[in-house]
Protein backbone atom coordinates (compact mmCIF):
# COMPACT_ATOMS: atom_id res chain seq x y z
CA UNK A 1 21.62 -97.85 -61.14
CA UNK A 2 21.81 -100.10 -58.34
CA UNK A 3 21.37 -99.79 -54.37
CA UNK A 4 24.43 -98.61 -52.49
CA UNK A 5 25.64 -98.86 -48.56
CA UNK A 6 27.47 -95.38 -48.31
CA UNK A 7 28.04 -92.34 -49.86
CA UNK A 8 31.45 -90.74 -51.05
CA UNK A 9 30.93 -87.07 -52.23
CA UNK A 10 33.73 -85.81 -53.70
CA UNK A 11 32.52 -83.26 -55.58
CA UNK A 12 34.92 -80.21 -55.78
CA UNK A 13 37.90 -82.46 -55.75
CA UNK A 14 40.63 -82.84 -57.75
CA UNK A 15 42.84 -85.98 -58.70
CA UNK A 16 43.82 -87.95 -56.76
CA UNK A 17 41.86 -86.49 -53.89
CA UNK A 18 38.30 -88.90 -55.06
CA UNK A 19 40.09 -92.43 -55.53
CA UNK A 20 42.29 -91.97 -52.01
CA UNK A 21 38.58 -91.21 -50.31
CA UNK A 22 37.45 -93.85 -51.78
CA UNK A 23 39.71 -96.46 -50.89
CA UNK A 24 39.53 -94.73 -47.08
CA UNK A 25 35.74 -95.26 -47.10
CA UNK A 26 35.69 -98.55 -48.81
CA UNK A 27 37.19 -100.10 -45.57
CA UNK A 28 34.56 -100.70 -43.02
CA UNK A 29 32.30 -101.36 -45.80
CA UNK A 30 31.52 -105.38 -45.97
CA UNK A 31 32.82 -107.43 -48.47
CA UNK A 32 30.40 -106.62 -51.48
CA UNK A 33 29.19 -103.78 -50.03
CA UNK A 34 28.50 -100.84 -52.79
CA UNK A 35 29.88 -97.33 -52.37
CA UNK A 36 28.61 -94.19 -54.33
CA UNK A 37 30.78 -91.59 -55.03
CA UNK A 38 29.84 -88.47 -56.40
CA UNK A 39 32.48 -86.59 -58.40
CA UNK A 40 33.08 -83.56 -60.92
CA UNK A 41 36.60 -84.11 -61.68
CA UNK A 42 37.09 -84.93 -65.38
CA UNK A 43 40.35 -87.85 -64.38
CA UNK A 44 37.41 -89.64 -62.61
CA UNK A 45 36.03 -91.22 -65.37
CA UNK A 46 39.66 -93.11 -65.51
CA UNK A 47 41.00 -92.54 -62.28
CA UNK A 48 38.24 -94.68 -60.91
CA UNK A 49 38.10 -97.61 -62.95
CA UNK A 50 41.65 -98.02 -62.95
CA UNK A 51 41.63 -97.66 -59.11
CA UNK A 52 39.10 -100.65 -58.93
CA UNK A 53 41.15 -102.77 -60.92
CA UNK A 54 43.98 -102.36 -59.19
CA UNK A 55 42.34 -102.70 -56.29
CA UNK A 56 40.44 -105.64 -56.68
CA UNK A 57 37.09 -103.76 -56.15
CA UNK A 58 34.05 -103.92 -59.06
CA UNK A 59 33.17 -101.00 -61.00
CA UNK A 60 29.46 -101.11 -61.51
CA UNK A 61 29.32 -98.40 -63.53
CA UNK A 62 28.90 -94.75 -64.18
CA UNK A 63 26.18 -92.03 -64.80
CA UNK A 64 26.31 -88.51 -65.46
CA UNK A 65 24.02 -86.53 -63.06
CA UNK A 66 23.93 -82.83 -64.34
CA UNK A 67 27.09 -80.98 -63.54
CA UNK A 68 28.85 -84.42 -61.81
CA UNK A 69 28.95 -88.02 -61.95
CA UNK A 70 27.85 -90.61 -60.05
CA UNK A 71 30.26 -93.88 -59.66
CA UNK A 72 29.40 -97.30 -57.70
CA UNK A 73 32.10 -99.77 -57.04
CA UNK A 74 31.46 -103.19 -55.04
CA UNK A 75 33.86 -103.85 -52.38
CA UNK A 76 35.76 -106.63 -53.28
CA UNK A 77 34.00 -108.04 -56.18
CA UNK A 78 35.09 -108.26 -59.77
């Protein structure tokens, strides 16, 4: 994937517990700054695309990594 600035896990979390970390962690990231965030709960995969859209953030994309997946979203950046 691509190189991030900070790391979100939320892994073991349920909805809506990963997008409201997120968005708390996003904040004193720089404008186009990339977050990671690693998460297991099956809403994810729509919980945090939609979030970025509403949001105005960019969703880089997704991967699966084993039991989780791993998300990155730009700060600010469609």
């Amino acid at each position: 994937m691509t190189d991030f600035d900070a790391t979100l896990d939320a892994i073991g979390l349920l909805c809506p517990l990963p997008v409201l970390k997120a968005r708390k962690r996003l904040e004193p990231l720089p404008d186009g700054g990339v977050l990671r965030i690693l998460a297991d709960d099956p809403a994810a995969i729509i919980d945090v695309p939609h979030f970025c859209a509403e949001a105005g953030h960019g969703f880089i994309g997704m991967e699966e990594d084993g039991a989780h997946q791993v998300y990155l979203i730009r700060k600010g950046a469609r």
